[in-house]
PDB file of N, CA and C in Angstrom:
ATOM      1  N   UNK A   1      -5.340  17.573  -2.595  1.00  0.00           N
ATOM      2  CA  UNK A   1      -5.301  16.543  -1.582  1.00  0.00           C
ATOM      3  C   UNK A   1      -4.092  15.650  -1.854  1.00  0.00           C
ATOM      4  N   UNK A   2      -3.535  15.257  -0.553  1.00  0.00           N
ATOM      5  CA  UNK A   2      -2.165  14.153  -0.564  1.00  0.00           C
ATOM      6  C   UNK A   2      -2.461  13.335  -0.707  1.00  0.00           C
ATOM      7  N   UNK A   3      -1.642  12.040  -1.407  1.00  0.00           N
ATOM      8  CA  UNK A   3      -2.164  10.737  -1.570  1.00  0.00           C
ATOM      9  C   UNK A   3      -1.327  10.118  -0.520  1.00  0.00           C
ATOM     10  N   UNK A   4      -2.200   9.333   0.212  1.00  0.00           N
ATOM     11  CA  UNK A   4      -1.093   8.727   1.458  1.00  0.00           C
ATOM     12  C   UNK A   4      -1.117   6.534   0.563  1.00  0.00           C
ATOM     13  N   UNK A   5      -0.137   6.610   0.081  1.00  0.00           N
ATOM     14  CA  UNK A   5       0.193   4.959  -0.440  1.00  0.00           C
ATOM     15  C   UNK A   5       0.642   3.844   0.402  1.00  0.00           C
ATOM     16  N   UNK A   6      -0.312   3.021   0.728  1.00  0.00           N
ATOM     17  CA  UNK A   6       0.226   1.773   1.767  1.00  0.00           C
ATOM     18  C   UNK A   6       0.699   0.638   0.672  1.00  0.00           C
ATOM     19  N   UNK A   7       1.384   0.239   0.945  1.00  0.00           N
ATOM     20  CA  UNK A   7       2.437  -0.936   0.065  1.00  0.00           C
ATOM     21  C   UNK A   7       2.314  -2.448   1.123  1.00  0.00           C
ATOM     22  N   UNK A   8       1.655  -3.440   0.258  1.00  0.00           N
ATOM     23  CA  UNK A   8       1.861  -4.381   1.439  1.00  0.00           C
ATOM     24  C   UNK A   8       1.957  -5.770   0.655  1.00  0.00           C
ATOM     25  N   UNK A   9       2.217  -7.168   0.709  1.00  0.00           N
ATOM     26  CA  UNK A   9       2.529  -8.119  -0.175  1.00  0.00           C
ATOM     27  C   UNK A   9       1.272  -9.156   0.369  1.00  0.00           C
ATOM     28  N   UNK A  10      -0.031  -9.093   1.070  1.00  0.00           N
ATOM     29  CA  UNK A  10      -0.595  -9.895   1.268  1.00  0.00           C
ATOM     30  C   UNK A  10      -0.822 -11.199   2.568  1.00  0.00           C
ATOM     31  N   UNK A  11       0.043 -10.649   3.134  1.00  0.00           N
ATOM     32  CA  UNK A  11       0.709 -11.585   4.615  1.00  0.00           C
ATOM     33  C   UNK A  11      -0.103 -11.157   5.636  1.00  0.00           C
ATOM     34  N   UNK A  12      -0.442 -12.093   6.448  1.00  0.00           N
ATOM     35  CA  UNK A  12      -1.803 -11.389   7.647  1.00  0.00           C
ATOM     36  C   UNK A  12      -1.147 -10.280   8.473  1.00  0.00           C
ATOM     37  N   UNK A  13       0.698  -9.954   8.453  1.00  0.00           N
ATOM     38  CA  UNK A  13       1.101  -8.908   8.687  1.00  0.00           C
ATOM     39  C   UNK A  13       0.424  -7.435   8.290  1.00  0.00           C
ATOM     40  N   UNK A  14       0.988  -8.039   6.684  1.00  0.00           N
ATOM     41  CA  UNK A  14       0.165  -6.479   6.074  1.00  0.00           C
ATOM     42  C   UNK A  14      -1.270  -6.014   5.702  1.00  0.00           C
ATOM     43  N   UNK A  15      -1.774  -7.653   5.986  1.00  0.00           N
ATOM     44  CA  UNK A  15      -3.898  -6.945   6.267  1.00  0.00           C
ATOM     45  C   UNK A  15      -4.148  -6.561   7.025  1.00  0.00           C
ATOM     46  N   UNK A  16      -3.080  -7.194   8.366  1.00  0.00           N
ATOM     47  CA  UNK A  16      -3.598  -6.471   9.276  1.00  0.00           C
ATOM     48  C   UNK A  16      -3.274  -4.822   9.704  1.00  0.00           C
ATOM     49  N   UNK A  17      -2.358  -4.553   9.177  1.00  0.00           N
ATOM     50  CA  UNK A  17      -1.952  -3.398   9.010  1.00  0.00           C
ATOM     51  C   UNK A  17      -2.458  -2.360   8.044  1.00  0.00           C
ATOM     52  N   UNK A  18      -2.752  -2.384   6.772  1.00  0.00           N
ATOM     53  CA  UNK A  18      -3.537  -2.097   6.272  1.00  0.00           C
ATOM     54  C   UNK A  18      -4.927  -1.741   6.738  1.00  0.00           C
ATOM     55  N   UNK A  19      -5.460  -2.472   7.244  1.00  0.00           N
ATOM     56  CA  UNK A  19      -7.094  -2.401   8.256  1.00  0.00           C
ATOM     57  C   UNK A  19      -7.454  -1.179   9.258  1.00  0.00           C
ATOM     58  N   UNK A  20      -5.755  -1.493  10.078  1.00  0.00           N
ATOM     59  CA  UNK A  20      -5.314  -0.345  11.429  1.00  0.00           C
ATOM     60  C   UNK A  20      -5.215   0.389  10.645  1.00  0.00           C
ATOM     61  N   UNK A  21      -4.320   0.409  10.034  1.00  0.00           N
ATOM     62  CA  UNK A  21      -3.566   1.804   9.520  1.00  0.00           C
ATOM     63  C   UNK A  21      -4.002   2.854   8.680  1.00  0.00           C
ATOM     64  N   UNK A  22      -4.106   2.230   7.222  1.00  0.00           N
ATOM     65  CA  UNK A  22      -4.621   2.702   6.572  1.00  0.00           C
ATOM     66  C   UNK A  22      -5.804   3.101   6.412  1.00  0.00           C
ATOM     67  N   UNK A  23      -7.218   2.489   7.325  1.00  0.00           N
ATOM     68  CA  UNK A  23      -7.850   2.964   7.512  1.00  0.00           C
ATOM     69  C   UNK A  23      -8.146   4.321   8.859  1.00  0.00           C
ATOM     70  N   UNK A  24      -7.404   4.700   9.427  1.00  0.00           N
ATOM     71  CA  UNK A  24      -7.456   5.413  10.316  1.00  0.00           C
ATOM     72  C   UNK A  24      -6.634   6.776   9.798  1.00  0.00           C
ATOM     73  N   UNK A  25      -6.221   6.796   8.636  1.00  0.00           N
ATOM     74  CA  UNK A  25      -5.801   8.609   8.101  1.00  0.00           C
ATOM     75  C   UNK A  25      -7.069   8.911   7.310  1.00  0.00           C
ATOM     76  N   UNK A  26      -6.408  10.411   8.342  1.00  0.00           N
ATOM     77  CA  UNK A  26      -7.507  11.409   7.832  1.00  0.00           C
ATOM     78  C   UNK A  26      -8.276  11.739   6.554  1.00  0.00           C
ATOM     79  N   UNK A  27      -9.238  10.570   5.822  1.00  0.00           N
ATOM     80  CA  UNK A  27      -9.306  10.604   4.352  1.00  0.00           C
ATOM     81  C   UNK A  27     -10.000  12.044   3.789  1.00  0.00           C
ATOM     82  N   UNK A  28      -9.769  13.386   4.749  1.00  0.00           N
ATOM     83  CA  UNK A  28     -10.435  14.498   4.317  1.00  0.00           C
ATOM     84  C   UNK A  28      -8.811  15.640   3.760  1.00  0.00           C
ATOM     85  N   UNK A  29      -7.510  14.860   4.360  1.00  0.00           N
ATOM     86  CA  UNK A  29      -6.352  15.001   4.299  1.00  0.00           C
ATOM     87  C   UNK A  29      -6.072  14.554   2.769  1.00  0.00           C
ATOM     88  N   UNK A  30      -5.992  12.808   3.200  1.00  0.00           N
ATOM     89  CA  UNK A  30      -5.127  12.371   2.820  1.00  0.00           C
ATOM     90  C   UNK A  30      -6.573  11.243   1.028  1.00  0.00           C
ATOM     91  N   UNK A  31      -6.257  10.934   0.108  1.00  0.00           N
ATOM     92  CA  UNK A  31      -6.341  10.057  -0.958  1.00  0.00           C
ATOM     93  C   UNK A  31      -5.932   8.342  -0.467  1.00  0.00           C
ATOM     94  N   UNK A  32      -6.381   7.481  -0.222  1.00  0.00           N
ATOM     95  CA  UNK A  32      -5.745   6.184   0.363  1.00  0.00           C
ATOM     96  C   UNK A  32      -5.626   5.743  -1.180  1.00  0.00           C
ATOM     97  N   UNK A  33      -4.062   4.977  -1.515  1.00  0.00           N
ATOM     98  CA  UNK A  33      -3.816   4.430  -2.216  1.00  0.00           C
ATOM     99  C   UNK A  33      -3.697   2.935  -1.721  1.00  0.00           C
ATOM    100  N   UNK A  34      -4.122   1.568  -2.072  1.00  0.00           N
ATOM    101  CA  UNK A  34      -3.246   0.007  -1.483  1.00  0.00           C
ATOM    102  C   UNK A  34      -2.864  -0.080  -2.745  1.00  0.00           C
ATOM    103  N   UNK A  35      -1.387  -0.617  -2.445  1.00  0.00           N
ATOM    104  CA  UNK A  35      -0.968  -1.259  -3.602  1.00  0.00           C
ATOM    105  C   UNK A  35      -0.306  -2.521  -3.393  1.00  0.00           C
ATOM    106  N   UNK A  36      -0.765  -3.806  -3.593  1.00  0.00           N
ATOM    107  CA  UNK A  36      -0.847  -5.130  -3.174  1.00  0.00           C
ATOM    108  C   UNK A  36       0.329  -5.714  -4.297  1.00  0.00           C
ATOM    109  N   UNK A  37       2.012  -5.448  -3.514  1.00  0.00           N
ATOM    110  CA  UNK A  37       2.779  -5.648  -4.424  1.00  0.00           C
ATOM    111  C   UNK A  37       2.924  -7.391  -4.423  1.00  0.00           C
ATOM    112  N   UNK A  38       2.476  -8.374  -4.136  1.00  0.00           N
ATOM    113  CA  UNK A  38       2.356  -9.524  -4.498  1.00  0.00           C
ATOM    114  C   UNK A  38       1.747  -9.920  -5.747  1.00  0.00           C
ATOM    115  N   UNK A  39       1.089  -8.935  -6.028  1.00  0.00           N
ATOM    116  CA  UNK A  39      -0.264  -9.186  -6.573  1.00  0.00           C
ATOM    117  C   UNK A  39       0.435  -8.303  -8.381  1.00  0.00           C
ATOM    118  N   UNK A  40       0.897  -7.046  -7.771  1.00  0.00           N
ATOM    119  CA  UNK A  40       1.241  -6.128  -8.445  1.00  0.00           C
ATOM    120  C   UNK A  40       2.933  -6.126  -8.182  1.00  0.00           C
ATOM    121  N   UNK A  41       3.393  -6.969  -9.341  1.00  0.00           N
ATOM    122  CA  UNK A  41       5.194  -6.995  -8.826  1.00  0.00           C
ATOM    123  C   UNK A  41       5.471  -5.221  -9.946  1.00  0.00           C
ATOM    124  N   UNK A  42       4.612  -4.938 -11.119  1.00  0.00           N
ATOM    125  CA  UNK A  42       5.124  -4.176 -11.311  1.00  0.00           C
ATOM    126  C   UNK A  42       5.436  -2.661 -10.611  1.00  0.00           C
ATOM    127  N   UNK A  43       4.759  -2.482  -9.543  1.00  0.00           N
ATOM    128  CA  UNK A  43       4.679  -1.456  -8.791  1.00  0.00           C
ATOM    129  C   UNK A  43       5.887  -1.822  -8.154  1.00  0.00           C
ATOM    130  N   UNK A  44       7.263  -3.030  -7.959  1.00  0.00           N
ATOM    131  CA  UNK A  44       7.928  -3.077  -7.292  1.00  0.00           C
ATOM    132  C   UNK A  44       9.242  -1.564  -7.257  1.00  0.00           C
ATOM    133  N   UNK A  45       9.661  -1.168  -8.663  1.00  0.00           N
ATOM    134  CA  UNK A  45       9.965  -0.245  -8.681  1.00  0.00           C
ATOM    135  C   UNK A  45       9.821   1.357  -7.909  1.00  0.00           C
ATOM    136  N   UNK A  46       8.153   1.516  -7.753  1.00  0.00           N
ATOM    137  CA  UNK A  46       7.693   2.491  -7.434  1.00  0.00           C
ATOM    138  C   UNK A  46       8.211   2.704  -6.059  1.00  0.00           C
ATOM    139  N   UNK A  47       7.860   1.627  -5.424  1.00  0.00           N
ATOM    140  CA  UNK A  47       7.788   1.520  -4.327  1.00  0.00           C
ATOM    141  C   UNK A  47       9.459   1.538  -3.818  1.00  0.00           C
ATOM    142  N   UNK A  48       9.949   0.930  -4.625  1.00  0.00           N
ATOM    143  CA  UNK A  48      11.516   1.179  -4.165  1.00  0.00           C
ATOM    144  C   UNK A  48      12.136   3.091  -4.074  1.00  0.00           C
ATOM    145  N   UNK A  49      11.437   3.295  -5.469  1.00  0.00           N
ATOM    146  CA  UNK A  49      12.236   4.886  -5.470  1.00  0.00           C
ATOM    147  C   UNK A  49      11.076   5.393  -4.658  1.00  0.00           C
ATOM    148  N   UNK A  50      10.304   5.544  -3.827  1.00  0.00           N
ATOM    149  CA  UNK A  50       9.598   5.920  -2.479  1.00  0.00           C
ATOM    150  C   UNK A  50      10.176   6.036  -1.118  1.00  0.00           C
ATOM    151  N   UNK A  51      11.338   5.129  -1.314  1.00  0.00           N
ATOM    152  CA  UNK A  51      11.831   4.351  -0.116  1.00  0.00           C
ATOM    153  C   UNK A  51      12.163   3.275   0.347  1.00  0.00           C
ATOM    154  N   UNK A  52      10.756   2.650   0.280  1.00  0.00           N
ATOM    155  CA  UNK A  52      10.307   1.792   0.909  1.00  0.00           C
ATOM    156  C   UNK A  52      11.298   0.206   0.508  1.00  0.00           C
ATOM    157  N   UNK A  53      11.959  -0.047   1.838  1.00  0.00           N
ATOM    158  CA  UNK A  53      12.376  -1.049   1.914  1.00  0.00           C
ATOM    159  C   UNK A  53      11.675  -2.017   2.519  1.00  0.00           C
ATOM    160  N   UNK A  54      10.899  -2.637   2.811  1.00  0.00           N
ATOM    161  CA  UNK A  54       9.754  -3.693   3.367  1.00  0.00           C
ATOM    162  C   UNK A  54       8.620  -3.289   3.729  1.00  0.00           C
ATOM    163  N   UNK A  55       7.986  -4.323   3.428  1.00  0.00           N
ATOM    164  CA  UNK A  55       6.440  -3.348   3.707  1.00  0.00           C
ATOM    165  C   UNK A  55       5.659  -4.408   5.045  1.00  0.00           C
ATOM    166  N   UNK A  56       5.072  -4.065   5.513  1.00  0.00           N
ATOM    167  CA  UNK A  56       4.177  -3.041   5.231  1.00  0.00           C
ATOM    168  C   UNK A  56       5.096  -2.186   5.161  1.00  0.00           C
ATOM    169  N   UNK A  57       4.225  -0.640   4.340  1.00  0.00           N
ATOM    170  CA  UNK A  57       4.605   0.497   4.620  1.00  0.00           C
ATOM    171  C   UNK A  57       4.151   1.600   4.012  1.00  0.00           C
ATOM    172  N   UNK A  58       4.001   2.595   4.374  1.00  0.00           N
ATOM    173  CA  UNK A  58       2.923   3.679   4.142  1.00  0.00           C
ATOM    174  C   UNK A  58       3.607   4.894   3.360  1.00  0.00           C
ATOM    175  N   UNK A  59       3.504   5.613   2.811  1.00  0.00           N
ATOM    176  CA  UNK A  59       4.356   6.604   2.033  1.00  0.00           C
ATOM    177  C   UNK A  59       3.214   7.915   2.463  1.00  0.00           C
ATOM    178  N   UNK A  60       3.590   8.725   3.412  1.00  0.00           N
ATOM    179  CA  UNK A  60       2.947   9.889   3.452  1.00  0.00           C
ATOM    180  C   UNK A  60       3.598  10.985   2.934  1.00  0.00           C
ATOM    181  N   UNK A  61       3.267  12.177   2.154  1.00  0.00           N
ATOM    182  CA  UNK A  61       3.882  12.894   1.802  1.00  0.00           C
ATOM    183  C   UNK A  61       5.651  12.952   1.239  1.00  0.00           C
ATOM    184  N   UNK A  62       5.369  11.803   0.298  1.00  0.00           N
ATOM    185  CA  UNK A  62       7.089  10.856  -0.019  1.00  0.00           C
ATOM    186  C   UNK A  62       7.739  10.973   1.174  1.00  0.00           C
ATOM    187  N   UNK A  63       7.225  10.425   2.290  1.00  0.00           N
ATOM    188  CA  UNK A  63       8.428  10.120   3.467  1.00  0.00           C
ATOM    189  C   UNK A  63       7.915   8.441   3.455  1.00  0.00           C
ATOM    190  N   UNK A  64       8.657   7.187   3.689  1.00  0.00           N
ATOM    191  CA  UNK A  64       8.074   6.000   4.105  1.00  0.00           C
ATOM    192  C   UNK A  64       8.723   5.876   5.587  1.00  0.00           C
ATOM    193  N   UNK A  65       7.263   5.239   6.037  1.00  0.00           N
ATOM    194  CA  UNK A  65       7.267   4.527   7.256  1.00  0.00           C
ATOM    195  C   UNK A  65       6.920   3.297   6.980  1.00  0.00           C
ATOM    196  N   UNK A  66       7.921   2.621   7.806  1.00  0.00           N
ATOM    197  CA  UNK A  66       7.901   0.999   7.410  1.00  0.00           C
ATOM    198  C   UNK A  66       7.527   0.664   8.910  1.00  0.00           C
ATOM    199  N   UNK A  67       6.092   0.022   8.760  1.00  0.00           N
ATOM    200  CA  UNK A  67       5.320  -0.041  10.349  1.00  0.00           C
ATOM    201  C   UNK A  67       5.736  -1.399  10.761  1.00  0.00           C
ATOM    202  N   UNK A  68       6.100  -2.544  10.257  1.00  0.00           N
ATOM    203  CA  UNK A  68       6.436  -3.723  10.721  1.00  0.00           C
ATOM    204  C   UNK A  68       7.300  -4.397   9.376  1.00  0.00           C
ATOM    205  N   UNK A  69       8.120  -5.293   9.880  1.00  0.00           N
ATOM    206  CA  UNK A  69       9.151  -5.868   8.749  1.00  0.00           C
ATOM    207  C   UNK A  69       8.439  -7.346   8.365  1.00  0.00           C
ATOM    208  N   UNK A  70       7.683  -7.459   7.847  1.00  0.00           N
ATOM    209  CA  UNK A  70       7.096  -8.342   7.232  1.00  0.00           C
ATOM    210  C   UNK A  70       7.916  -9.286   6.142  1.00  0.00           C
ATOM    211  N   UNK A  71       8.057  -8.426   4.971  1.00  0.00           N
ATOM    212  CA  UNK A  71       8.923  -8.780   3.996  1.00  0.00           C
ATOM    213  C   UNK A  71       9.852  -7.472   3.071  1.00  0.00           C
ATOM    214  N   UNK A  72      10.965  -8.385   2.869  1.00  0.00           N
ATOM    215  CA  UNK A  72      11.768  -7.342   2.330  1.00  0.00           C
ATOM    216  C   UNK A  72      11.425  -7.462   0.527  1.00  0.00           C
ATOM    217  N   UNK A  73      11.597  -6.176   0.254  1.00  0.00           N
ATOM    218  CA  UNK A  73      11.402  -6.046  -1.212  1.00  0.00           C
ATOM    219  C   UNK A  73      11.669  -7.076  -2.290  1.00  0.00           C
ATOM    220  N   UNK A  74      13.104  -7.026  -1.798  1.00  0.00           N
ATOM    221  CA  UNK A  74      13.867  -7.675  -2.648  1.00  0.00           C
ATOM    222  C   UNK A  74      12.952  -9.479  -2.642  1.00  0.00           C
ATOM    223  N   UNK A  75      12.668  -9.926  -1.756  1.00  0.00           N
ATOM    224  CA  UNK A  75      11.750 -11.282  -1.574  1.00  0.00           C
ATOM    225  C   UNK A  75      10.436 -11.355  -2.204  1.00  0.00           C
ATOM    226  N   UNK A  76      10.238 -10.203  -2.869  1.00  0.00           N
ATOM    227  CA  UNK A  76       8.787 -10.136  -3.511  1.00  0.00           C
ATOM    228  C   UNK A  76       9.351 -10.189  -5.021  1.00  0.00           C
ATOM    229  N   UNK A  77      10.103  -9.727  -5.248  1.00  0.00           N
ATOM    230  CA  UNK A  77      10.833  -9.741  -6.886  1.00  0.00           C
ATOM    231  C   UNK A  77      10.950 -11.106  -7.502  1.00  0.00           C
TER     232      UNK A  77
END
């Protein structure tokens, strides 16, 4: 099974996105990872070599989709 990873910093942007989003993949597909990089600055790395330049944003099959520009990485560091 794929792990599908949502990345989000805590902003009613990314709960609310998180809620939609992440709850609506296929969890017979996909593993839901949150990783609450406010919370968790050390995951900031991860999330960079993923892609992911602002989150929200979802990492399916190492591709990122960045669903709304909330905050940029670099502003969580």
């Amino acid at each position: 099974m794929s792990t599908a990873l949502f990345y989000h910093a805590g902003c009613p942007v990314c709960v609310e996105a998180e809620q939609k989003v992440a709850d609506a993949i296929d969890q017979s597909r996909y593993t839901v990872e949150v990783v609450h990089l406010g919370e968790n600055k050390d995951q900031i790395s991860s999330a960079e070599k993923a892609g992911v330049k602002s989150v929200p944003a979802l990492v399916l099959d190492g591709i990122p989709f960045h669903i709304n520009f909330g905050a940029d990485l670099n502003a969580l560091k």
